[in-house]
C-alpha atoms as a PDB file:
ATOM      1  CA  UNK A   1      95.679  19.910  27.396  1.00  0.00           C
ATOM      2  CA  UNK A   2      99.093  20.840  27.354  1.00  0.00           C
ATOM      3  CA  UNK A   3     101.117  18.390  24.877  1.00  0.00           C
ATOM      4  CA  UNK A   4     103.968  17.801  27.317  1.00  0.00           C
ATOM      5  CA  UNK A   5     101.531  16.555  29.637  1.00  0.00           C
ATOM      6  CA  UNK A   6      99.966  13.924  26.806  1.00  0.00           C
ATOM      7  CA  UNK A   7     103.786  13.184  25.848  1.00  0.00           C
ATOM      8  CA  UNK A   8     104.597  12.330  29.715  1.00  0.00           C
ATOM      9  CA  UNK A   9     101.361  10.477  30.533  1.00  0.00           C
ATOM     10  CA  UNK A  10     101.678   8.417  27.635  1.00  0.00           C
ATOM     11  CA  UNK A  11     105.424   7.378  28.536  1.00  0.00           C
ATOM     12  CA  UNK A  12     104.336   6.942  31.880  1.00  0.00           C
ATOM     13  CA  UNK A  13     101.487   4.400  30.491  1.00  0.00           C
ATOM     14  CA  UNK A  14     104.263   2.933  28.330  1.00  0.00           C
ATOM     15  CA  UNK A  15     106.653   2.370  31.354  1.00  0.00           C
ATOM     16  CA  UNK A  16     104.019   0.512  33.390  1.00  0.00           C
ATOM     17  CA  UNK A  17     102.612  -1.610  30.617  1.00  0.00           C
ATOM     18  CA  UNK A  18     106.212  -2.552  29.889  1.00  0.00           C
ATOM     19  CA  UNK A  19     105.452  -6.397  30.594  1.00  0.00           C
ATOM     20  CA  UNK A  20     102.835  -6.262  27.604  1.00  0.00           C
ATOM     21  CA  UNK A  21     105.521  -6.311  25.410  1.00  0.00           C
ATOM     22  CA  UNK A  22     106.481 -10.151  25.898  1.00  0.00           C
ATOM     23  CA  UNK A  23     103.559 -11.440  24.293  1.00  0.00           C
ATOM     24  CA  UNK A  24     103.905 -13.908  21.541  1.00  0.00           C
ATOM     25  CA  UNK A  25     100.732 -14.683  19.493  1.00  0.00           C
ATOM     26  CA  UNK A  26     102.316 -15.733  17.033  1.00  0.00           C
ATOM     27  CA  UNK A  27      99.441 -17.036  14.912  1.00  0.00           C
ATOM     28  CA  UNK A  28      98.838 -13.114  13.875  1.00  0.00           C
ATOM     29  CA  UNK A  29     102.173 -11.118  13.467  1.00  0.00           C
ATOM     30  CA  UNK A  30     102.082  -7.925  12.257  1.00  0.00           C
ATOM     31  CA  UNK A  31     103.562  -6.597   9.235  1.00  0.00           C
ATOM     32  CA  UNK A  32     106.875  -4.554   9.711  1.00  0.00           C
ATOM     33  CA  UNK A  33     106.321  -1.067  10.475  1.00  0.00           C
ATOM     34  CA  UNK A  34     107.404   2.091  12.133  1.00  0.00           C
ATOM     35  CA  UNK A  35     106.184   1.478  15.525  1.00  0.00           C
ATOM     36  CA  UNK A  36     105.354   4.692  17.413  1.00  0.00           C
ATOM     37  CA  UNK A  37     106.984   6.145  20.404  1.00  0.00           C
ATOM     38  CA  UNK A  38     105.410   5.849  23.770  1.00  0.00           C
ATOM     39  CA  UNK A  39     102.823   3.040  22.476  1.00  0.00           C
ATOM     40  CA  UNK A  40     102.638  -0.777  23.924  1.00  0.00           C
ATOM     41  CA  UNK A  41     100.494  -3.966  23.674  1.00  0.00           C
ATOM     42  CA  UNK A  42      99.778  -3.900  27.094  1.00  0.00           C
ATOM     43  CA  UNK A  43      99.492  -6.423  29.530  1.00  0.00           C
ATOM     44  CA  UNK A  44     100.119  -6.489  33.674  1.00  0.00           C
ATOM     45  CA  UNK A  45     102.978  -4.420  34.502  1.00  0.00           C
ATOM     46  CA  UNK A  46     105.886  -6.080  35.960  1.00  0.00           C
ATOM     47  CA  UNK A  47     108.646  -5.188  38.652  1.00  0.00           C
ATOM     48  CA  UNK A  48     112.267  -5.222  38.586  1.00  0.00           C
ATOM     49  CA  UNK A  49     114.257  -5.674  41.334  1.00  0.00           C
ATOM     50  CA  UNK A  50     117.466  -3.736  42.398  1.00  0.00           C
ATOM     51  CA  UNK A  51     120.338  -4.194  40.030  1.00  0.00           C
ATOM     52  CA  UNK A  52     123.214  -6.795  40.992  1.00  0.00           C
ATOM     53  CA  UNK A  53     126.460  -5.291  42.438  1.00  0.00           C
ATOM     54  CA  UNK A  54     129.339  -5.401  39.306  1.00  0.00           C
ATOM     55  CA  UNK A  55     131.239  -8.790  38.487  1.00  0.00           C
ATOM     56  CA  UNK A  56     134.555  -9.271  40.302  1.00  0.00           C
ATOM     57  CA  UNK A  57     136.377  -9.715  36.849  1.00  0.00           C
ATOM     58  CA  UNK A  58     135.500  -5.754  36.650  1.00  0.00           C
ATOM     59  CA  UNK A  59     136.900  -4.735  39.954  1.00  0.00           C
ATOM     60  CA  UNK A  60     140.272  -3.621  38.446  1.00  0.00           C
ATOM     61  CA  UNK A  61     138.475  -2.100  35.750  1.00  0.00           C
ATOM     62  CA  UNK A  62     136.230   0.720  37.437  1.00  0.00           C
ATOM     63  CA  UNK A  63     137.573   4.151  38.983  1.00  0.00           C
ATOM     64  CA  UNK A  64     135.156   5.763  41.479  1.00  0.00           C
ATOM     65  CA  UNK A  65     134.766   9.102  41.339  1.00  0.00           C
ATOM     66  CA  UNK A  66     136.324  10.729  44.429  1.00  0.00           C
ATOM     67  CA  UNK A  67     133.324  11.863  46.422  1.00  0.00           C
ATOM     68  CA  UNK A  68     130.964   9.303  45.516  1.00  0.00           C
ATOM     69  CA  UNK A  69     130.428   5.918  47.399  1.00  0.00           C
ATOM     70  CA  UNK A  70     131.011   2.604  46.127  1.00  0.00           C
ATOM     71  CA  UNK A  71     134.939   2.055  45.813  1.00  0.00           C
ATOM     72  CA  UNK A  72     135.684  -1.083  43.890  1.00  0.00           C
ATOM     73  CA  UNK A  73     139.272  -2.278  43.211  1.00  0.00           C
ATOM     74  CA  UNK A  74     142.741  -0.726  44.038  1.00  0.00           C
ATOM     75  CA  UNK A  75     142.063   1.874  41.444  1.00  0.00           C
ATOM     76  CA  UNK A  76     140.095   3.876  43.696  1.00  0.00           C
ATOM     77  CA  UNK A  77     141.660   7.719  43.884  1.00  0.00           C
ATOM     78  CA  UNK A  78     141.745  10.333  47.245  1.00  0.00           C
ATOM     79  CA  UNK A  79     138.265  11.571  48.159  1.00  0.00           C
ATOM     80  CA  UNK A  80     139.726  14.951  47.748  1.00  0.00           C
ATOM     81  CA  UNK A  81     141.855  14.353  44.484  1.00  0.00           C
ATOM     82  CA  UNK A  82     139.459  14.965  40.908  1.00  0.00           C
ATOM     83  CA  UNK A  83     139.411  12.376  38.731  1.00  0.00           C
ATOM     84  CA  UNK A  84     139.898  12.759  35.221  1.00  0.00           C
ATOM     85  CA  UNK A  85     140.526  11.012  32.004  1.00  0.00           C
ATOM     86  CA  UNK A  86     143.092  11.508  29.351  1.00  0.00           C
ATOM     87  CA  UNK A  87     141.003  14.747  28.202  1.00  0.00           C
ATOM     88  CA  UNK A  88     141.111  16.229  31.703  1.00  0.00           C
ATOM     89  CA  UNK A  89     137.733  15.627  32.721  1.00  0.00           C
ATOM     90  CA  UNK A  90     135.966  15.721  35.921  1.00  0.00           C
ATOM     91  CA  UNK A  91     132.497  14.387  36.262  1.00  0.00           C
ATOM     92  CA  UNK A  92     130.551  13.566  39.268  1.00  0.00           C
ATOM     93  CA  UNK A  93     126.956  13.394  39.844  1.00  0.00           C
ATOM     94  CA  UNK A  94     124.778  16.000  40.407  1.00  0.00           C
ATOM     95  CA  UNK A  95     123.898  16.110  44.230  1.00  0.00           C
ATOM     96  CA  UNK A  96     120.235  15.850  44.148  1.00  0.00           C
ATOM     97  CA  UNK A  97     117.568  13.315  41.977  1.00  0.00           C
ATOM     98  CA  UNK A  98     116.458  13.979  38.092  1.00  0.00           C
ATOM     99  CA  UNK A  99     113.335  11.911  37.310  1.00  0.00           C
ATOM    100  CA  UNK A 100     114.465   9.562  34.968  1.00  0.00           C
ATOM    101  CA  UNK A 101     111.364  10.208  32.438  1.00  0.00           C
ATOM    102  CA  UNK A 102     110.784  13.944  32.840  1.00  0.00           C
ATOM    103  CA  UNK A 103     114.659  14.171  32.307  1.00  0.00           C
ATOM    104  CA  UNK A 104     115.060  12.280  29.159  1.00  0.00           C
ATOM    105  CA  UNK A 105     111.908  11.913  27.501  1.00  0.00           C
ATOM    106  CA  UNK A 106     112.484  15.832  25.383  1.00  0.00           C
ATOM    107  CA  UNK A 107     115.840  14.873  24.200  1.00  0.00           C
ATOM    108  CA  UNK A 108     115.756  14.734  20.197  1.00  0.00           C
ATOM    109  CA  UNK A 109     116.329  11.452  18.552  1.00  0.00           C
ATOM    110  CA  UNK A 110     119.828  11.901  16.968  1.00  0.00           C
ATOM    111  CA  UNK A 111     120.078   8.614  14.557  1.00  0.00           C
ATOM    112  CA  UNK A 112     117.847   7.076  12.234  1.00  0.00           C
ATOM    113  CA  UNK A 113     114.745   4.856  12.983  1.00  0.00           C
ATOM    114  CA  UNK A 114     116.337   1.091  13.170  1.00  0.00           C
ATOM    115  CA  UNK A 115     115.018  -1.749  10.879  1.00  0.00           C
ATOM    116  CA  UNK A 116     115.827  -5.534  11.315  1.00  0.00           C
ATOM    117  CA  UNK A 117     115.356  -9.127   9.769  1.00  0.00           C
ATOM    118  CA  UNK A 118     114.141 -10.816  12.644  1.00  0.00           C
ATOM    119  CA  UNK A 119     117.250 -13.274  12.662  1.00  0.00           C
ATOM    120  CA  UNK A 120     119.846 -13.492  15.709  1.00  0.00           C
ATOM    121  CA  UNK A 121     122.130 -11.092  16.116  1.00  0.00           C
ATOM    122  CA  UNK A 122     124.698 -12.410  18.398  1.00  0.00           C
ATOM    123  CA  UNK A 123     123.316 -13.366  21.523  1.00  0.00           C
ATOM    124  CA  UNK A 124     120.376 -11.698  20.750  1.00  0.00           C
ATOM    125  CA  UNK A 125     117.010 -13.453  19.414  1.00  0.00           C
ATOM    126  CA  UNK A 126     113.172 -12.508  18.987  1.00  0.00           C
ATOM    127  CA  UNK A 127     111.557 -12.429  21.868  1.00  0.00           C
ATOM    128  CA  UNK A 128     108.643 -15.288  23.016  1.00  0.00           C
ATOM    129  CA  UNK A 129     107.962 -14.133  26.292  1.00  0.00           C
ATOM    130  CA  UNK A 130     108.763 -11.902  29.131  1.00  0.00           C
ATOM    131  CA  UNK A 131     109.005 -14.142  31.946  1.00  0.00           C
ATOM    132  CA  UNK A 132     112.443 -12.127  32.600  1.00  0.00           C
ATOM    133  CA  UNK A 133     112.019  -8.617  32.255  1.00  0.00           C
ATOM    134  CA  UNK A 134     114.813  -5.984  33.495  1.00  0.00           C
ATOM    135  CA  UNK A 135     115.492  -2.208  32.476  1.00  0.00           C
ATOM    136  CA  UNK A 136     118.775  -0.566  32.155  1.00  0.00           C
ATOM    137  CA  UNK A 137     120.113   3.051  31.593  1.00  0.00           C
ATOM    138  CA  UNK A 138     122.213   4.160  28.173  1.00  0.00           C
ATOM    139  CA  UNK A 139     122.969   7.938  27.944  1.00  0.00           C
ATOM    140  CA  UNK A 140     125.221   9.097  25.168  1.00  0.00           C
ATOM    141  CA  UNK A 141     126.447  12.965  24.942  1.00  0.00           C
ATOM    142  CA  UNK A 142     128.170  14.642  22.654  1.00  0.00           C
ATOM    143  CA  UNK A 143     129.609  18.105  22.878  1.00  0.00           C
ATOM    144  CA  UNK A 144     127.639  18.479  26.634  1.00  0.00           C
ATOM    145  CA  UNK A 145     124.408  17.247  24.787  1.00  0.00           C
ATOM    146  CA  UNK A 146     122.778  13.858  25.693  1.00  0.00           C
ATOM    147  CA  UNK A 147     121.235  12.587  22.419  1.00  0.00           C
ATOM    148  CA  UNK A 148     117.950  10.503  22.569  1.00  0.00           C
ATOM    149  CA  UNK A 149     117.334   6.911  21.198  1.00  0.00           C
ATOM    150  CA  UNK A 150     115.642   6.287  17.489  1.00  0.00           C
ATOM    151  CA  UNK A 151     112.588   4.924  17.117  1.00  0.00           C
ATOM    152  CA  UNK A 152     112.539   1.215  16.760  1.00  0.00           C
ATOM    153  CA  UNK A 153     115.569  -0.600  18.255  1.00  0.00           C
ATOM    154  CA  UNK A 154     114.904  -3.999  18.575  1.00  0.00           C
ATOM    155  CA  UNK A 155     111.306  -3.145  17.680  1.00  0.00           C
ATOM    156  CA  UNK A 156     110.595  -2.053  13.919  1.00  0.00           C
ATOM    157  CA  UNK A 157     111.294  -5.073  12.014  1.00  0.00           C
ATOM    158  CA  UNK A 158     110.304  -8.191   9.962  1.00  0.00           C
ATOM    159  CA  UNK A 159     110.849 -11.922  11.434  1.00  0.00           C
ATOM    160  CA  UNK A 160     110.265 -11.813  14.543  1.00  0.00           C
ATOM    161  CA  UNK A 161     106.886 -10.788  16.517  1.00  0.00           C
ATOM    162  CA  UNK A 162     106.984  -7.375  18.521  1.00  0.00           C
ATOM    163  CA  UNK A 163     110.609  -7.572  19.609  1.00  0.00           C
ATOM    164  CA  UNK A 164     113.805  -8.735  20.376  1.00  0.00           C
ATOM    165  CA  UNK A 165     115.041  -9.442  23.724  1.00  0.00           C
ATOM    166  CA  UNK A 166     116.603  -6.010  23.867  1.00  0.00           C
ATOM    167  CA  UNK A 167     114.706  -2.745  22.515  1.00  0.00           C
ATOM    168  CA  UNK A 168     113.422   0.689  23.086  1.00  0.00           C
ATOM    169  CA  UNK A 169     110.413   2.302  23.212  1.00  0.00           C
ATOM    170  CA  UNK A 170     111.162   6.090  22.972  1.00  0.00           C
ATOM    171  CA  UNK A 171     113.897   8.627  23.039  1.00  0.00           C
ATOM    172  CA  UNK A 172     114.613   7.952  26.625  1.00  0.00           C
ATOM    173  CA  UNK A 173     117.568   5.415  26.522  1.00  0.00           C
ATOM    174  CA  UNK A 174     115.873   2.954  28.892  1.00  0.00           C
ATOM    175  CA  UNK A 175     116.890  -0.779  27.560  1.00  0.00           C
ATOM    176  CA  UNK A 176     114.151  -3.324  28.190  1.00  0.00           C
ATOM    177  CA  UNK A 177     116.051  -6.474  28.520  1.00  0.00           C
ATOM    178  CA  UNK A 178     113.136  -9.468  28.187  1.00  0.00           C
ATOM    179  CA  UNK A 179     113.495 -13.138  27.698  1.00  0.00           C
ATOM    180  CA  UNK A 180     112.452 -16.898  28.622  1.00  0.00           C
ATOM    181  CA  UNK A 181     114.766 -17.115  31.581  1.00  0.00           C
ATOM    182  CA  UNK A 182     117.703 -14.434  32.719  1.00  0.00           C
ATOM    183  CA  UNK A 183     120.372 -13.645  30.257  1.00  0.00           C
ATOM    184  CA  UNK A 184     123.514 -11.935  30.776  1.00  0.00           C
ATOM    185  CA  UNK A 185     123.694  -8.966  27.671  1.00  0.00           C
ATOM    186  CA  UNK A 186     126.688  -6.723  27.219  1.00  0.00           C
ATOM    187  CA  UNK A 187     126.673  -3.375  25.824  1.00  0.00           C
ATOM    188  CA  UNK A 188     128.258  -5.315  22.965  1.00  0.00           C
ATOM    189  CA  UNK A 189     125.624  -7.138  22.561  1.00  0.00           C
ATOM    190  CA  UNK A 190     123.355  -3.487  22.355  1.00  0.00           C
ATOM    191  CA  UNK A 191     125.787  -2.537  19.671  1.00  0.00           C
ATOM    192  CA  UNK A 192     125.990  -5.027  17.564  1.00  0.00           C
ATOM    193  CA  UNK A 193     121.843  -5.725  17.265  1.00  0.00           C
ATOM    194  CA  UNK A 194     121.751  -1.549  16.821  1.00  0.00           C
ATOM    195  CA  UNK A 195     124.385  -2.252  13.778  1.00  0.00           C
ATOM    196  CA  UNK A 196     126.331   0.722  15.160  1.00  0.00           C
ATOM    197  CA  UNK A 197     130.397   0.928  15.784  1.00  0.00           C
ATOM    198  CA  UNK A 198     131.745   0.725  19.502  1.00  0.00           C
ATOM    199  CA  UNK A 199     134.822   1.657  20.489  1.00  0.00           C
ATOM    200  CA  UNK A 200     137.240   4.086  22.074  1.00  0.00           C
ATOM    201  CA  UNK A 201     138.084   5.670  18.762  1.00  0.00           C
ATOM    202  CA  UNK A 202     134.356   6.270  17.699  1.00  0.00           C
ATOM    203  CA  UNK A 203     131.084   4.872  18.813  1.00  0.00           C
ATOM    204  CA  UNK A 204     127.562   5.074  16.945  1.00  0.00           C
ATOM    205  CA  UNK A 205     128.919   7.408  14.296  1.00  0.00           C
ATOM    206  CA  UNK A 206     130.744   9.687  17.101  1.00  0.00           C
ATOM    207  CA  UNK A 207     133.792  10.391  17.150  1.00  0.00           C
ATOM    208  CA  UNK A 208     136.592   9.607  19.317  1.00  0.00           C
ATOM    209  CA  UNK A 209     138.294   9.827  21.916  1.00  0.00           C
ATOM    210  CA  UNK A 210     135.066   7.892  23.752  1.00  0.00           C
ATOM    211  CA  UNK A 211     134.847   7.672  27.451  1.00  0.00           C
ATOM    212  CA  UNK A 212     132.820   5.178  29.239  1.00  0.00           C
ATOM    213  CA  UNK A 213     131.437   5.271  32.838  1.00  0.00           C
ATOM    214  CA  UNK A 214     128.911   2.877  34.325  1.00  0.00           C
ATOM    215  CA  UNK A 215     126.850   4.975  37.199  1.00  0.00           C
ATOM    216  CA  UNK A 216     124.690   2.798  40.045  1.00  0.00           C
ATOM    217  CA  UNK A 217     124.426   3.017  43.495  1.00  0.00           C
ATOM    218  CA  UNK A 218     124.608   6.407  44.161  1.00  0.00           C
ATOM    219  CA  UNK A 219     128.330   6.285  41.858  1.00  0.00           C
ATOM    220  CA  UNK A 220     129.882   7.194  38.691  1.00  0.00           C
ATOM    221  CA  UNK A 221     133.375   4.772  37.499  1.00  0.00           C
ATOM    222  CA  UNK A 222     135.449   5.176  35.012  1.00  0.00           C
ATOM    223  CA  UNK A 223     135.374   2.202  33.000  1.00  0.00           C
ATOM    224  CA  UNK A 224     138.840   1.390  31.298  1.00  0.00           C
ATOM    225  CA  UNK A 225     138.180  -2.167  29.779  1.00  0.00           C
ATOM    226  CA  UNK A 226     136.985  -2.875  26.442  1.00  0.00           C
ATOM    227  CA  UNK A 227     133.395  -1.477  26.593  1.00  0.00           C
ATOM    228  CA  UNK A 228     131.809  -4.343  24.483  1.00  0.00           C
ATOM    229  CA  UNK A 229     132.540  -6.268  27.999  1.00  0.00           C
ATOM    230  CA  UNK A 230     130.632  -4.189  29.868  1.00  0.00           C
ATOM    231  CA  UNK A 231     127.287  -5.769  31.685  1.00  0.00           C
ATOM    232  CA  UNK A 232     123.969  -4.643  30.860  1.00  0.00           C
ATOM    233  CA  UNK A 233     122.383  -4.749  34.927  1.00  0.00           C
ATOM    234  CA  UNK A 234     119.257  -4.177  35.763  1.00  0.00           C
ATOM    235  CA  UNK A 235     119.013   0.090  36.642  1.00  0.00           C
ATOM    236  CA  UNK A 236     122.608   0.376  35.811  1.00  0.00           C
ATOM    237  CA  UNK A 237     123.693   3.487  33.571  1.00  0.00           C
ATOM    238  CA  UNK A 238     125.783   3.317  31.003  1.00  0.00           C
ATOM    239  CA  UNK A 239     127.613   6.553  30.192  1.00  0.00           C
ATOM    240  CA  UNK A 240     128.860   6.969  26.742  1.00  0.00           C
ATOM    241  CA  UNK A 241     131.010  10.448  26.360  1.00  0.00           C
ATOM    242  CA  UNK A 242     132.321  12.161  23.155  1.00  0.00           C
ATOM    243  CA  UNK A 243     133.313  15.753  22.255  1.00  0.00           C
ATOM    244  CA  UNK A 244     133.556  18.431  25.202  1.00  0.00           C
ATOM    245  CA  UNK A 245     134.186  17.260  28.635  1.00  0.00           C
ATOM    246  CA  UNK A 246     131.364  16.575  31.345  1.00  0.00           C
ATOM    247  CA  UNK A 247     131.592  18.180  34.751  1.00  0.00           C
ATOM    248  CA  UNK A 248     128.202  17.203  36.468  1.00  0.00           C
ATOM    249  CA  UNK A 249     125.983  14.526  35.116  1.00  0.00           C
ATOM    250  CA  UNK A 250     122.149  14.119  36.111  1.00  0.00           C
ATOM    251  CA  UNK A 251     121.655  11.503  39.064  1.00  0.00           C
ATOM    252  CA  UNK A 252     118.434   9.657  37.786  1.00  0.00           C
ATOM    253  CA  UNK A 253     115.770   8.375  40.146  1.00  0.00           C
ATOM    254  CA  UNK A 254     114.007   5.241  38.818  1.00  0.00           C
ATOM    255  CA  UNK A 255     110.303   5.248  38.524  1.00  0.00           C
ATOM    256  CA  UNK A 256     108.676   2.874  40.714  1.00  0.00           C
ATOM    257  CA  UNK A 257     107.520  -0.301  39.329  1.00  0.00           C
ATOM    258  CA  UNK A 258     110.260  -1.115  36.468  1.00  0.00           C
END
């Protein structure tokens, strides 16, 4: 069978056996260990609804891109002027739908596999169960190149059982967000439990200047706050830019049933 097949099927098992991951039998934990990509505990898949719009407190803070839907604030530009950043960059969405697994699940893991004690970090803490259980979108290029996830964030530790309430499961740079009741994370909050810097004049060992976008809705803003701020929302994309300028980025369609 052609291994790109197995690789896909098995992230495709992964995505809809996401819910598995809440468990919390705690009289058994497992001993810390480098969990493999693409592998779960299983359990009943669950569904995520359609991400909230973006808080009001951000509306001054996000530039649409001219051509795109969504306007929010007075910062919007003229649908026939390009937007671009201090570098001179204009980005917009490709015009037609990437899978979101196909498209991501090659890209080559560019830090190391993650290890952590199982104590908060921030407002983050092991997860017990996965009554609440949303997915959200980080993509990170460098030079043109989108560079995948490490093994193990939020997953390949000692403390806690499985998890904490953020982690990954592969390359892709889908965050599963999972706790008791809702919780509202920040990309901070991603940072800071990945032990990585974040920040306009370098971010996760990349150097700056670093430009931030946030893309949902059929949209890609500009975001010109402090990026720790910005909300983690369910099938939101985070955009995370460094090195040569972007042009056209992929418009990702969510797989059904997460």
């Amino acid at each position: 069978m052609n291994s790109k097949i197995t690789i896909r099927n098995c992230a495709w098992l992964s995505l809809l056996l996401l819910a598995g991951c809440g468990s919390s039998d705690q009289a058994n934990p497992p001993v810390a260990q480098d969990t493999p990509p693409f592998k779960d505990s299983g359990g009943p898949g669950d569904v995520c609804v359609s991400q909230n719009p973006a808080p009001e407190s951000l509306a001054g803070l996000l530039t649409t891109v001219p051509g795109q839907s969504g306007t929010r604030g007075d910062a919007a530009t003229s649908s026939t002027a390009p937007l671009t950043d201090p570098l001179g960059e204009p980005i917009t969405l490709a015009s037609t739908y990437t899978p979101l697994v196909d498209g991501t699940l090659y890209n080559t893991a560019a830090w190391p596999v993650w290890w952590g004690t199982g104590k908060p970090v921030g407002a983050v803490n092991c997860l017990a169960s996965a009554v609440w259980h949303k997915h959200m979108l980080i993509s990170i290029y460098s030079n043109g190149k989108r560079l995948g996830f490490p093994d193990g964030i939020g997953r390949v530790h000692a403390g806690c059982y499985h998890a904490y309430e953020m982690h990954v499961h592969d390359v892709t740079g889908i965050i599963h967000m999972e706790a008791d009741t809702p919780k509202n994370f920040t990309l901070g909050d991603w940072f800071l439990l990945w032990q990585q810097p974040l920040g306009r004049d370098g971010a996760a060992g990349l150097p700056g200047p670093v430009r931030f976008y946030i893309i949902e809705n059929g949209a890609i803003t500009r975001f010109d706050g402090d990026p720790a701020t910005i909300p983690m929302v369910a099938h939101r994309e985070i955009l995370i830019v460094t090195g040569t300028p972007l042009s056209t980025v992929p418009k990702y369609q969510w797989p059904l049933g997460i």
